[in-house]
Protein backbone atom coordinates (compact mmCIF):
# COMPACT_ATOMS: atom_id res chain seq x y z
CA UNK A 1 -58.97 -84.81 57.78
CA UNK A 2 -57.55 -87.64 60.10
CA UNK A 3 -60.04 -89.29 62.44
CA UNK A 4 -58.39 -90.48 65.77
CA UNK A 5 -60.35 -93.61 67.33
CA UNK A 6 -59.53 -96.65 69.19
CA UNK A 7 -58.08 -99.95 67.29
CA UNK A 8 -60.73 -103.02 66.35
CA UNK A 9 -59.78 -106.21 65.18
CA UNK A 10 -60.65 -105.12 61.67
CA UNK A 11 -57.17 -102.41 61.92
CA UNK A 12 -54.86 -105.93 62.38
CA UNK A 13 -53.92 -106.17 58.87
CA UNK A 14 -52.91 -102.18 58.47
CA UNK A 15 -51.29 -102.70 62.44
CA UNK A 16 -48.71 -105.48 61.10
CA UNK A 17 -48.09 -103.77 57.91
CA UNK A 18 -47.06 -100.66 59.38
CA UNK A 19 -45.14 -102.16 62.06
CA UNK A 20 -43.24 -104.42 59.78
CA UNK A 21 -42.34 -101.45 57.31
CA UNK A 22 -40.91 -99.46 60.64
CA UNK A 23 -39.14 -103.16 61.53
CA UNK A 24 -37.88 -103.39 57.74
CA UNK A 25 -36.77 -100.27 57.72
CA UNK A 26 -36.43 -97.95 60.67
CA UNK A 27 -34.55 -97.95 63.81
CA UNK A 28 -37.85 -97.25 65.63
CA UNK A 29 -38.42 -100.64 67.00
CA UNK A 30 -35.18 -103.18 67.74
CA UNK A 31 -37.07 -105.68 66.52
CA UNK A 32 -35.58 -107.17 63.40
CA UNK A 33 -38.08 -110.23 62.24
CA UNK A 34 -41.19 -108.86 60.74
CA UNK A 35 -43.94 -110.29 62.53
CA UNK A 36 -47.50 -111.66 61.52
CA UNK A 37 -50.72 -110.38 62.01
CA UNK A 38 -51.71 -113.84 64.82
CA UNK A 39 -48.97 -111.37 66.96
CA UNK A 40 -50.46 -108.40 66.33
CA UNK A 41 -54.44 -109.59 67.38
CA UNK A 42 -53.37 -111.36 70.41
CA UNK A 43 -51.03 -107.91 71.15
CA UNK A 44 -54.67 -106.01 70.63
CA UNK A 45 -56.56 -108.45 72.67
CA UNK A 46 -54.88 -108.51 75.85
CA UNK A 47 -54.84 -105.17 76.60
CA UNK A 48 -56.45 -103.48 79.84
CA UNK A 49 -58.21 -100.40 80.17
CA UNK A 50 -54.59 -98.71 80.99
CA UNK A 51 -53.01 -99.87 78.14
CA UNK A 52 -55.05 -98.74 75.01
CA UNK A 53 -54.07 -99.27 71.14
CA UNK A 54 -55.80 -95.44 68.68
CA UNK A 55 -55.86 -95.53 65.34
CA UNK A 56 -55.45 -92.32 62.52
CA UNK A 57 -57.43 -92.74 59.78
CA UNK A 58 -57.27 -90.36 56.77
CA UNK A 59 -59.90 -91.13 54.09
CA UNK A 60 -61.20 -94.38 55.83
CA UNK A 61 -57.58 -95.68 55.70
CA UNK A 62 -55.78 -96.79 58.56
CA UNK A 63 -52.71 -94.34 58.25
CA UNK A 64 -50.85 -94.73 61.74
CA UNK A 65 -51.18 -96.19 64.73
CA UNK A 66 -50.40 -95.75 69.13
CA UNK A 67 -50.07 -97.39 71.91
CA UNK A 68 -48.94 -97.24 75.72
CA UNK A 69 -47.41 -100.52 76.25
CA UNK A 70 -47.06 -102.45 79.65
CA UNK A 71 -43.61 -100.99 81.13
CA UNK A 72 -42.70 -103.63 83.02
CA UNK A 73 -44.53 -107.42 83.55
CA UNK A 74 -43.75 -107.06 86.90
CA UNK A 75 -47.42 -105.61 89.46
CA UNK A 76 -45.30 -102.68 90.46
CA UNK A 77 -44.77 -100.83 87.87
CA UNK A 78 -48.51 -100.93 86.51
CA UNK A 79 -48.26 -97.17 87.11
CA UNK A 80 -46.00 -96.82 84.19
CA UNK A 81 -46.48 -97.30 80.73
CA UNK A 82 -44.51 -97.04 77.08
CA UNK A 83 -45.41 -94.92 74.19
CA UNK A 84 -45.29 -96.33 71.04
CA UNK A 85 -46.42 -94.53 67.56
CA UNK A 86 -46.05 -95.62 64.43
CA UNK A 87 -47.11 -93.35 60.96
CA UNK A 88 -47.40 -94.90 57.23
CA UNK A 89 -44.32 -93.43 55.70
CA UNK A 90 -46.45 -91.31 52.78
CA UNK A 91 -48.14 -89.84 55.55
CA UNK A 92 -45.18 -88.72 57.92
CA UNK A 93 -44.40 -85.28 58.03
CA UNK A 94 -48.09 -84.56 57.97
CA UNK A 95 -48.95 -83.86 61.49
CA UNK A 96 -50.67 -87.74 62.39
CA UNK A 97 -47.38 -88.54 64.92
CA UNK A 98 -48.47 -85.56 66.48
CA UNK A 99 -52.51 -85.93 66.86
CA UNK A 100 -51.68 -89.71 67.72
CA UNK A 101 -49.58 -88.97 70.63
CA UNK A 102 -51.91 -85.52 72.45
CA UNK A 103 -55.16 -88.19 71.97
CA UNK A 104 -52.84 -91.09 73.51
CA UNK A 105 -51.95 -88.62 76.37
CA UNK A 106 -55.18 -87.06 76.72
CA UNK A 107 -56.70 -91.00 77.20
CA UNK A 108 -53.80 -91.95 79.24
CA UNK A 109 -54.63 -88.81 81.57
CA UNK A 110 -57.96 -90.77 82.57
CA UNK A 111 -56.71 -93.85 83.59
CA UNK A 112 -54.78 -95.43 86.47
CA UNK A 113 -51.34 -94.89 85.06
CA UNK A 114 -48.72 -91.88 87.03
CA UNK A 115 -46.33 -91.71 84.31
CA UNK A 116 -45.88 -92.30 80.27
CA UNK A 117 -42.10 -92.65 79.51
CA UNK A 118 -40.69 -93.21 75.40
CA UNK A 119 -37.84 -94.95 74.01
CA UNK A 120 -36.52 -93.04 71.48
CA UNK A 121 -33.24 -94.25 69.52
CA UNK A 122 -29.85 -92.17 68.41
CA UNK A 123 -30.91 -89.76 65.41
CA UNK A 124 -34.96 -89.79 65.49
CA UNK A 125 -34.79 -86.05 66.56
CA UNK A 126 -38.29 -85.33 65.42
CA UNK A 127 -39.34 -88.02 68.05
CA UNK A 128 -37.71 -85.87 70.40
CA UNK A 129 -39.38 -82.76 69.09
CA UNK A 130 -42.85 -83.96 69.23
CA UNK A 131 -42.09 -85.57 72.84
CA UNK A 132 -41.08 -82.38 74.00
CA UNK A 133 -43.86 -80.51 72.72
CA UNK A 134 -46.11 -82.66 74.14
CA UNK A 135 -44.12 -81.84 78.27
CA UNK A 136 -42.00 -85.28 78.21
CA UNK A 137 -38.40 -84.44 79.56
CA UNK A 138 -35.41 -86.36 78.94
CA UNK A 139 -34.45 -88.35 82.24
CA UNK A 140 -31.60 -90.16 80.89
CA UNK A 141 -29.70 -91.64 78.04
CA UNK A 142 -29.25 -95.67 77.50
CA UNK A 143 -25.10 -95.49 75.54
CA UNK A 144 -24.89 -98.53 72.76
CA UNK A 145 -27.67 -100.53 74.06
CA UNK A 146 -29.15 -101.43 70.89
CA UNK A 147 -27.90 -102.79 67.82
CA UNK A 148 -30.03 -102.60 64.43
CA UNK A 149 -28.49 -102.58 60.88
CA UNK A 150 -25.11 -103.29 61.93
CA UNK A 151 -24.90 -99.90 63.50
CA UNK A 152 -24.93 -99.62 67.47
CA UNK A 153 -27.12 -97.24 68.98
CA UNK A 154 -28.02 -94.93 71.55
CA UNK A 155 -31.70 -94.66 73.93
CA UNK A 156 -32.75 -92.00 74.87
CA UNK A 157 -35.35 -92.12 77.63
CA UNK A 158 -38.02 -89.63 78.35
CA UNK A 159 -40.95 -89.47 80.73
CA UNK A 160 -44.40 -87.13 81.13
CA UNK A 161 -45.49 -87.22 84.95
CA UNK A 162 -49.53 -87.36 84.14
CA UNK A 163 -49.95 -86.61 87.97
CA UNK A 164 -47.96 -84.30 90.14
């Protein structure tokens, strides 16, 4: 059974190891140097009400994580924030993408924030999927704007209006 609940200091070390397997080895993220877990806790601890980090846990093990990310550092577009998810790979395919992102909605739904958008690169078309299920439309599609394993990639953007 996976427990959703929201990210402690203790989750850093299953955070960065997660997010450095998707770096290492996905086109999820355009980052491309792994990063250590000093990023990750200061990433945790300065985040605001709006802006929350869940965790999935599956047999007291930290199996996935989410996150709606600060859209833009600039004061007007604190209505807006950025999904992220992120799932262990032995546990994708399993349903935990799918309970991490209706709890990060549901949360999201409750504060301040108008609108959730997600970045979703060229050939992740279960990303898509699970977006779509979960009312995000596709506003719009970002042509070779990212670049990750030698390969040049497409965006596409979608958005969930949280209040009409």
């Amino acid at each position: 059974m996976i427990q959703i609940r929201t990210a402690k200091i203790g989750d850093i070390s299953s955070i960065t190891q997660i997010y450095n397997d998707a770096i290492a080895n996905t086109t999820a993220t355009f980052d491309t140097e792994l990063i250590d877990e000093d990023n990750r806790k200061e990433w945790l601890l300065n985040r605001t009400k709006n802006f929350p980090v869940i965790v999935a846990e599956k047999n007291n093990e930290v199996v996935g994580y989410a996150a709606i990310n600060q859209w833009s550092p600039k004061k007007g577009y604190d209505l807006c924030g950025e999904v992220s998810f992120y799932v262990k790979p032995a546990y994708r395919n399993q349903g935990i993408g799918k309970e991490l992102l209706g709890h990060l909605i549901r949360i999201c739904s409750e504060t301040n924030l108008q609108t959730i958008i997600s970045r979703i690169t060229q050939g992740n078309d279960s990303s898509i999927y699970l977006h779509k299920l979960n009312n995000f439309e596709v506003v719009g599609v970002l042509k070779k704007c990212g670049n990750k394993f030698g390969k040049v990639i497409d965006v596409t953007i979608m958005q969930k209006v949280l209040l009409e």
